[in-house]
N, C-alpha and C. Protein backbone atom coordinates (compact mmCIF):
# COMPACT_ATOMS: atom_id res chain seq x y z
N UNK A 1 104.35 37.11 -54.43
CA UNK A 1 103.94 37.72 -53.19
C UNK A 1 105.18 37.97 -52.35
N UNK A 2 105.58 38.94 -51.60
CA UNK A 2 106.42 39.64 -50.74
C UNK A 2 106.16 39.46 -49.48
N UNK A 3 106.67 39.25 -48.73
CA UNK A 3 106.26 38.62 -47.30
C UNK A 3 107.56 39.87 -46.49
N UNK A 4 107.44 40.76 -45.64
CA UNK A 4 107.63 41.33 -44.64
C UNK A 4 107.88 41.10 -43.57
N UNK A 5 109.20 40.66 -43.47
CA UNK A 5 109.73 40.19 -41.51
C UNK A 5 110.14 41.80 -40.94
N UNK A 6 109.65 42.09 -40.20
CA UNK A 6 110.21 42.91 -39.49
C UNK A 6 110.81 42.17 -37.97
N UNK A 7 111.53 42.87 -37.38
CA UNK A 7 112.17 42.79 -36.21
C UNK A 7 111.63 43.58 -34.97
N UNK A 8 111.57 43.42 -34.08
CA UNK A 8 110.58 44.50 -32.94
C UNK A 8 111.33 45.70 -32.68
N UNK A 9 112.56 45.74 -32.86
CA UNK A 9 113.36 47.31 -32.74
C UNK A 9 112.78 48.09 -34.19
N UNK A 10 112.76 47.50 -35.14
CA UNK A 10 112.54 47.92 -36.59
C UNK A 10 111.06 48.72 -36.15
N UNK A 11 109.94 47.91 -35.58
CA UNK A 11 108.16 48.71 -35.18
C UNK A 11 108.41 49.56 -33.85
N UNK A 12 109.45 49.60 -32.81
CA UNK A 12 109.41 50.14 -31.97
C UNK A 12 109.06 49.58 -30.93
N UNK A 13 109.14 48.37 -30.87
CA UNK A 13 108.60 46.99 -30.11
C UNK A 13 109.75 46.68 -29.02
N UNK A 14 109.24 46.69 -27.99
CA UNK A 14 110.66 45.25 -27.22
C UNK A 14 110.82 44.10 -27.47
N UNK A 15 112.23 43.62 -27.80
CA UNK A 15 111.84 42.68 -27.77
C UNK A 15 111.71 41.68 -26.92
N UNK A 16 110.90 40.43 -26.41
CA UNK A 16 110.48 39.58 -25.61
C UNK A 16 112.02 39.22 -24.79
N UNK A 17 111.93 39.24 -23.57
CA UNK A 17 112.87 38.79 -22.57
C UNK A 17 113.68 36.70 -23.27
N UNK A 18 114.45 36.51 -23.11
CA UNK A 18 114.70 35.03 -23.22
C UNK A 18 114.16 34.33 -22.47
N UNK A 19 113.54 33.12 -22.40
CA UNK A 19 113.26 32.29 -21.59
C UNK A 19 114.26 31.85 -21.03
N UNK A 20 114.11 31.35 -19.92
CA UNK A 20 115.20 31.09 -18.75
C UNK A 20 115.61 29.24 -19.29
N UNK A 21 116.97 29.20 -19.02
CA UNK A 21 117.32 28.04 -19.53
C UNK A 21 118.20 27.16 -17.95
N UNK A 22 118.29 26.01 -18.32
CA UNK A 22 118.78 24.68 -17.11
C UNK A 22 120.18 25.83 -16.50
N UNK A 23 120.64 25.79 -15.51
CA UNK A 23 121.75 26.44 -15.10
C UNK A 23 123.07 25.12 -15.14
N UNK A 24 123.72 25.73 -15.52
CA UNK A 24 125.15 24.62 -15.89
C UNK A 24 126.15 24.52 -14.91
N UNK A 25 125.73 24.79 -13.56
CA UNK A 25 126.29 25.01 -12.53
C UNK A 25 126.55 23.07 -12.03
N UNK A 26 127.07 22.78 -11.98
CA UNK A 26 127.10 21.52 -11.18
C UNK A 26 126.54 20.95 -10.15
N UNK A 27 125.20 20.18 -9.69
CA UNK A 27 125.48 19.79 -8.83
C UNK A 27 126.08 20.21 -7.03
N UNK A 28 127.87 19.64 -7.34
CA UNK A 28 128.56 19.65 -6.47
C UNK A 28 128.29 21.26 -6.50
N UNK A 29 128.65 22.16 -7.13
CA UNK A 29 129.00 23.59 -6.99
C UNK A 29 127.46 23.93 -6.07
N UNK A 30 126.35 23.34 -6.63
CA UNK A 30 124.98 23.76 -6.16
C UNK A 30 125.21 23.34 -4.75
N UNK A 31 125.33 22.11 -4.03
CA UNK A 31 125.65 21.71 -3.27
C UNK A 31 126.00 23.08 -2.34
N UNK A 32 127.42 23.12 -2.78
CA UNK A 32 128.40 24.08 -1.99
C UNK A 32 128.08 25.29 -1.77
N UNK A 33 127.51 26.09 -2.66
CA UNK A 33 127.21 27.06 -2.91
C UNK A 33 125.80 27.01 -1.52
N UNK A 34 124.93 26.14 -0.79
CA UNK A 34 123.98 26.08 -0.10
C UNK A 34 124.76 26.46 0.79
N UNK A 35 125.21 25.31 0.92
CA UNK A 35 126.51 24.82 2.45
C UNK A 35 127.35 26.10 3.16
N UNK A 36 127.45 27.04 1.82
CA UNK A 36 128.14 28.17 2.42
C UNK A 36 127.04 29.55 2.68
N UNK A 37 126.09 29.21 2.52
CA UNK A 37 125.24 30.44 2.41
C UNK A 37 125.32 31.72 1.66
N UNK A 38 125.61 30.79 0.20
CA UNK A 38 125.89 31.80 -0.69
C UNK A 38 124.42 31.79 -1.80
N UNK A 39 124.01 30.45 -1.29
CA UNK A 39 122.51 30.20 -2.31
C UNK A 39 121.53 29.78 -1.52
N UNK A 40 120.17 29.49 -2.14
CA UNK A 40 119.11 29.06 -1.50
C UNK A 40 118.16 27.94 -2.77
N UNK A 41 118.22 26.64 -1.82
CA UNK A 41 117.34 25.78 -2.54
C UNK A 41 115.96 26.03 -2.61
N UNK A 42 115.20 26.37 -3.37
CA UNK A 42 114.05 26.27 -3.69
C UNK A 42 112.47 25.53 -4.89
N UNK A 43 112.47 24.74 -3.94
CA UNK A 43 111.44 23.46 -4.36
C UNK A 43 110.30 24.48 -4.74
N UNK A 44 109.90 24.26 -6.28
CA UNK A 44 108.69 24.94 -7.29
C UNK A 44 107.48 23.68 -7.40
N UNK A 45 107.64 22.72 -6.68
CA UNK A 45 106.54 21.85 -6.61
C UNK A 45 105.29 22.32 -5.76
N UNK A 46 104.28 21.82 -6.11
CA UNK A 46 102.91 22.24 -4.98
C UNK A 46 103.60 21.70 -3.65
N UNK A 47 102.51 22.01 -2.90
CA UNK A 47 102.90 21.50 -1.29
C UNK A 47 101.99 20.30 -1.57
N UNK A 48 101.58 19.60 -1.92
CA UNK A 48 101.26 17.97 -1.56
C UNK A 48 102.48 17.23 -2.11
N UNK A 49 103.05 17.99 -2.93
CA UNK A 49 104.22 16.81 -3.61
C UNK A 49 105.80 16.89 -2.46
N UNK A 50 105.70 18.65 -2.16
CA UNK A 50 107.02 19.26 -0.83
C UNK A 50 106.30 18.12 0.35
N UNK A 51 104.93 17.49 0.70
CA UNK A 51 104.51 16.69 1.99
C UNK A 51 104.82 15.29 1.57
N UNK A 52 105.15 14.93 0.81
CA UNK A 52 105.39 13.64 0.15
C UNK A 52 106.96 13.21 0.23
N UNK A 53 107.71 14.63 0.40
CA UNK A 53 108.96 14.01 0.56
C UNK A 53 109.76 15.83 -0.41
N UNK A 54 110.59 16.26 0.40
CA UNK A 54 111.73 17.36 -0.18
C UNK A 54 112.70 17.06 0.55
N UNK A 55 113.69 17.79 -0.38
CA UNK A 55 115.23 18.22 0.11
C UNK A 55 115.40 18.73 1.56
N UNK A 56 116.35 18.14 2.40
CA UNK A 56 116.76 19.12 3.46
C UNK A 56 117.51 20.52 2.81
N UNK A 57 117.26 21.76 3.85
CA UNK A 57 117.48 22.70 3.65
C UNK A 57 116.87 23.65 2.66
N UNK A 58 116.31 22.93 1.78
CA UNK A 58 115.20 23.65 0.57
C UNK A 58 113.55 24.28 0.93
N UNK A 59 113.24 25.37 0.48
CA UNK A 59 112.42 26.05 1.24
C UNK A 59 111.51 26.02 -0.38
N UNK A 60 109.84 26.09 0.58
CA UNK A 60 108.95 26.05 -0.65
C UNK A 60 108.52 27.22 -1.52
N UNK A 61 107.93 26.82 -2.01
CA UNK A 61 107.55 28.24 -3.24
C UNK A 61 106.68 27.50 -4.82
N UNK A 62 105.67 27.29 -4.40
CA UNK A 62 105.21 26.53 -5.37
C UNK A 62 104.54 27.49 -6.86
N UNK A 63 104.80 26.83 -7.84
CA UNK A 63 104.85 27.87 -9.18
C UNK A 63 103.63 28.26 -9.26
N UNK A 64 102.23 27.69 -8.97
CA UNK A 64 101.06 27.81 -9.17
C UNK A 64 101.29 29.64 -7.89
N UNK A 65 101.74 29.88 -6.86
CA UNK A 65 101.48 30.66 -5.89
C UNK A 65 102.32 31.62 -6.48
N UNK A 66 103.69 31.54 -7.79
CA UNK A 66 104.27 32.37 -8.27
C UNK A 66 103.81 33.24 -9.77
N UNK A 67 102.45 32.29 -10.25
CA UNK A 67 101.95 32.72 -11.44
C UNK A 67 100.64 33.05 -10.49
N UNK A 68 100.37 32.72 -9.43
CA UNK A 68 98.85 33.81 -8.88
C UNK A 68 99.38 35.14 -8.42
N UNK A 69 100.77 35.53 -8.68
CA UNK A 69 101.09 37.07 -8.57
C UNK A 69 101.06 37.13 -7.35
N UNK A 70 102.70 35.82 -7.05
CA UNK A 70 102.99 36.37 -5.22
C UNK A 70 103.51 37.60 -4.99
N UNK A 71 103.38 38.37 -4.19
CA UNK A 71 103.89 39.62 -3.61
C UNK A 71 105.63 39.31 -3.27
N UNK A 72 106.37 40.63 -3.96
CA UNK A 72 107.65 40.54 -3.62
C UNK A 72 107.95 40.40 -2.21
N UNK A 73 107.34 41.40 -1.26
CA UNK A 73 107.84 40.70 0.15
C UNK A 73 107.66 39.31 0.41
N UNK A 74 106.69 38.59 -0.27
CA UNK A 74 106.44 37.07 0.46
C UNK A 74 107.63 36.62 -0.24
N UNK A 75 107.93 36.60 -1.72
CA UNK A 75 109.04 35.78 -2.05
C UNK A 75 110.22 35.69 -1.45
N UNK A 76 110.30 37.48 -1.22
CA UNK A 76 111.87 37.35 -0.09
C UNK A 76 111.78 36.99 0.90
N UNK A 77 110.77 36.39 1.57
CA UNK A 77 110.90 35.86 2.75
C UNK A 77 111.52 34.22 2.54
N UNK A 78 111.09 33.85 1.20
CA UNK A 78 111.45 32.11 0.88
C UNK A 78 113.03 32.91 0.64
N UNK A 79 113.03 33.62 -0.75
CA UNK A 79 114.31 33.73 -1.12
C UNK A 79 114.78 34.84 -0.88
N UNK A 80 116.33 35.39 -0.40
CA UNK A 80 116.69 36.80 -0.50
C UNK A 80 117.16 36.97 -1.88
N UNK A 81 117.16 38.48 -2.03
CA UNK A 81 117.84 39.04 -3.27
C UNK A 81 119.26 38.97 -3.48
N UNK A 82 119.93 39.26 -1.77
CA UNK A 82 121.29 38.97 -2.27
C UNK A 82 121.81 37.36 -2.02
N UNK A 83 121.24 36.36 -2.20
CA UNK A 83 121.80 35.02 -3.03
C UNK A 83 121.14 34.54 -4.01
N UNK A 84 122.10 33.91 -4.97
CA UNK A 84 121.51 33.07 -6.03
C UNK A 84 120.81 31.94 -5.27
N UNK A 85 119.62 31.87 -6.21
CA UNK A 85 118.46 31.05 -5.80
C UNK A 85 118.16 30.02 -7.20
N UNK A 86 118.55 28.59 -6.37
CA UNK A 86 118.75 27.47 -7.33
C UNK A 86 116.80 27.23 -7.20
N UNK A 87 116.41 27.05 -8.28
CA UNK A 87 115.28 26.30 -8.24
C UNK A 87 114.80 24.66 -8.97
N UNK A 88 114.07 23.90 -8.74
CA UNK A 88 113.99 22.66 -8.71
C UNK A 88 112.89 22.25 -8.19
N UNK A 89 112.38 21.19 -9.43
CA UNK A 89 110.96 20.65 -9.16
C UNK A 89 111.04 19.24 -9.45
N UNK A 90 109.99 18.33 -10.31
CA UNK A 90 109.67 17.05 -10.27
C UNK A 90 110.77 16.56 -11.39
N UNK A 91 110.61 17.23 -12.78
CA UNK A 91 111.58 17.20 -13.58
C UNK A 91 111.74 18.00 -14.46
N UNK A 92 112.19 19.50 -13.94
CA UNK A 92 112.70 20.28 -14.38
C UNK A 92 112.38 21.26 -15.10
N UNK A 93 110.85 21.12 -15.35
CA UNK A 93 110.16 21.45 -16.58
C UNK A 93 109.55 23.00 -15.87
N UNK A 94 109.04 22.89 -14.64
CA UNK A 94 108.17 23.91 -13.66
C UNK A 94 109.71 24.83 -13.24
N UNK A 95 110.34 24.51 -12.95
CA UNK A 95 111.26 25.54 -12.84
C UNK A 95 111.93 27.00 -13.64
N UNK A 96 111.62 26.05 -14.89
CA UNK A 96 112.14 27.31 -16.08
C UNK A 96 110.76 28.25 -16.14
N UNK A 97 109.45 28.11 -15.53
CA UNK A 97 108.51 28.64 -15.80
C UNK A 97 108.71 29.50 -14.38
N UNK A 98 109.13 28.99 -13.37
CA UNK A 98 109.65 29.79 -11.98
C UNK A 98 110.64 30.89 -12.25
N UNK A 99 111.60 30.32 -12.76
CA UNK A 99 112.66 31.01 -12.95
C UNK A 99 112.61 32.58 -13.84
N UNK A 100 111.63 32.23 -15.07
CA UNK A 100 110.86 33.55 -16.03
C UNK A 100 110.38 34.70 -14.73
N UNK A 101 109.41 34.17 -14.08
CA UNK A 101 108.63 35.14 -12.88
C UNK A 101 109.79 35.27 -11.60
N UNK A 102 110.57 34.80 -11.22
CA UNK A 102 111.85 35.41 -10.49
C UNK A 102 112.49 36.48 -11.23
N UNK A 103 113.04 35.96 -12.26
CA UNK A 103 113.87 37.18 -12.91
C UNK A 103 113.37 38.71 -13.38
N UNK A 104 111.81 38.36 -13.55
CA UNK A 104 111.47 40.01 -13.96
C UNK A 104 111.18 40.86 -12.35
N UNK A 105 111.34 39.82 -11.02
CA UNK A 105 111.65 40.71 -9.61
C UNK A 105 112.82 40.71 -9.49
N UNK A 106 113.91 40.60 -10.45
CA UNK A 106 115.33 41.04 -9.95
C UNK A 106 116.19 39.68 -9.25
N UNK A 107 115.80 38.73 -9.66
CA UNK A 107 116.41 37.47 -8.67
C UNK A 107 117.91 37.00 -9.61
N UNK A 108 118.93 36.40 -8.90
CA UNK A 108 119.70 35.83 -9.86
C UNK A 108 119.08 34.52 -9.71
N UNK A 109 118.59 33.67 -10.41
CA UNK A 109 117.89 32.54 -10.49
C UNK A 109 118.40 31.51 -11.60
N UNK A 110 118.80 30.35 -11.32
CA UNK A 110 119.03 29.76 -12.09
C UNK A 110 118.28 28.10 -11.86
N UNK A 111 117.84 27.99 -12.64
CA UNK A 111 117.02 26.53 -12.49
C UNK A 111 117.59 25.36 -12.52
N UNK A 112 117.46 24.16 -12.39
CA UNK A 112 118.44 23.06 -12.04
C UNK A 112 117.15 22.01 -13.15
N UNK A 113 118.16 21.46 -13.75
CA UNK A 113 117.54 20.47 -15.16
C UNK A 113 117.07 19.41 -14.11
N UNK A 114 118.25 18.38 -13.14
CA UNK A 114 117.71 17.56 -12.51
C UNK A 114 116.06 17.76 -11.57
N UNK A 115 115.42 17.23 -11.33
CA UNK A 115 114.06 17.34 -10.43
C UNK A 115 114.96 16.20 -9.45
N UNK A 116 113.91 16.45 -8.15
CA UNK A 116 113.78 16.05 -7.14
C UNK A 116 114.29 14.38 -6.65
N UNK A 117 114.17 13.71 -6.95
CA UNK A 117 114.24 12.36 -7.23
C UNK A 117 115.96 12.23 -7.89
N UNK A 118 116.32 12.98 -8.67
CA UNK A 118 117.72 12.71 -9.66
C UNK A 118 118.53 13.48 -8.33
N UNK A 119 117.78 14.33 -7.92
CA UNK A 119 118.68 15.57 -6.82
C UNK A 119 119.23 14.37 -5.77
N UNK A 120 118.22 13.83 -5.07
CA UNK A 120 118.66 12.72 -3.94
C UNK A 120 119.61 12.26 -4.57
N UNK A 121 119.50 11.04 -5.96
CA UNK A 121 120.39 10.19 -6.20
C UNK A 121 122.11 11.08 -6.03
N UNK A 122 122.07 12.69 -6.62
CA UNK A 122 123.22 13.44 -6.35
C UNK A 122 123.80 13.54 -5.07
N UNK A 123 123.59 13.47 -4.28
CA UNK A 123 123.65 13.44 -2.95
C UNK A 123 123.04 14.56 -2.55
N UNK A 124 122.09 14.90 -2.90
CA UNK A 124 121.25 15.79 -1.87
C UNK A 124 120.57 15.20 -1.04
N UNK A 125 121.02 15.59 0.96
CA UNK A 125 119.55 15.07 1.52
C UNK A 125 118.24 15.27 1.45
N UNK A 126 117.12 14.37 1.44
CA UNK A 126 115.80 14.08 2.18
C UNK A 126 115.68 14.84 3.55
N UNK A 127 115.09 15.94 3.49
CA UNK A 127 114.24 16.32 4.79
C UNK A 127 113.80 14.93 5.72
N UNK A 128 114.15 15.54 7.07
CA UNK A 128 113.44 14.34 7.39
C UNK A 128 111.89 14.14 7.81
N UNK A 129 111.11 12.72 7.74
CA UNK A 129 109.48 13.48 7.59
C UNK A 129 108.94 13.48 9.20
C-alpha cells in the first residue's frame, strides 16, 4: 500500500500560521522595556483571578473575552499597535493561546513562559489592592 503525504502548497492550501511560542526576552529586558514605554504588560487571566491580586502597571484582557471575538478597537484600548505587548497569565499556558488571536490583528506579541506568581518572585510589583 502507498500512502500519499502531500504538503498544503502541493493542494493549493495555506499553510497553518505557527503557534506562538514563550518570548526569550528576559525578564529584566521585559521589565525595562515597560519602564520606558516601549511595551505593555498584559494579564490574560479572567478578572476574578486580575481581583485576587496582579502586577502593577499591567492592564487586563482576559483570553476567554479574546476568543469571544473582542473587537479591534477594544483591544487597542488595553494594548496599542505601536508597542510590543508582553502577555502573561497563571502559568503560561493561556498566553500562547492569547498571543495566536493578537497576532492575526497585527500585534507584535510575545508571551512570557513565567505566570504571575514566578513574575513577582522576578521583581515585578503587586498592584496595590
Amino acid at each position: 500500500m502507498r500512502v500519499a503525504i502531500l504538503c498544503c502548497a502541493a493542494v493549493g492550501l495555506a499553510a497553518p500560521a505557527p503557534a506562538a511560542e514563550h518570548t526569550k526576552d528576559s525578564t529584566d529586558a521585559v521589565k525595562k522595556a515597560v519602564a520606558d514605554g516601549k511595551a505593555v504588560l498584559v494579564d490574560v487571566r479572567e478578572k476574578a483571578e486580575w481581583d485576587d491580586g496582579h502586577l502593577k502597571d499591567a492592564k487586563l484582557l482576559p483570553l476567554s473575552v479574546l476568543q469571544a471575538g473582542a473587537k479591534a478597537e477594544d483591544v487597542a484600548k488595553v494594548a496599542p499597535k505601536d508597542k510590543i505587548v508582553y502577555l502573561h497569565c497563571a502559568a503560561g499556558g493561556r498566553c500562547l493561546k492569547a498571543a495566536d488571536a493578537l497576532a492575526k490583528l497585527g500585534y507584535d506579541v510575545r508571551p512570557l513562559k513565567p505566570g504571575y506568581a514566578d513574575l513577582l518572585k522576578a521583581g515585578f510589583e503587586a498592584a496595590p489592592k
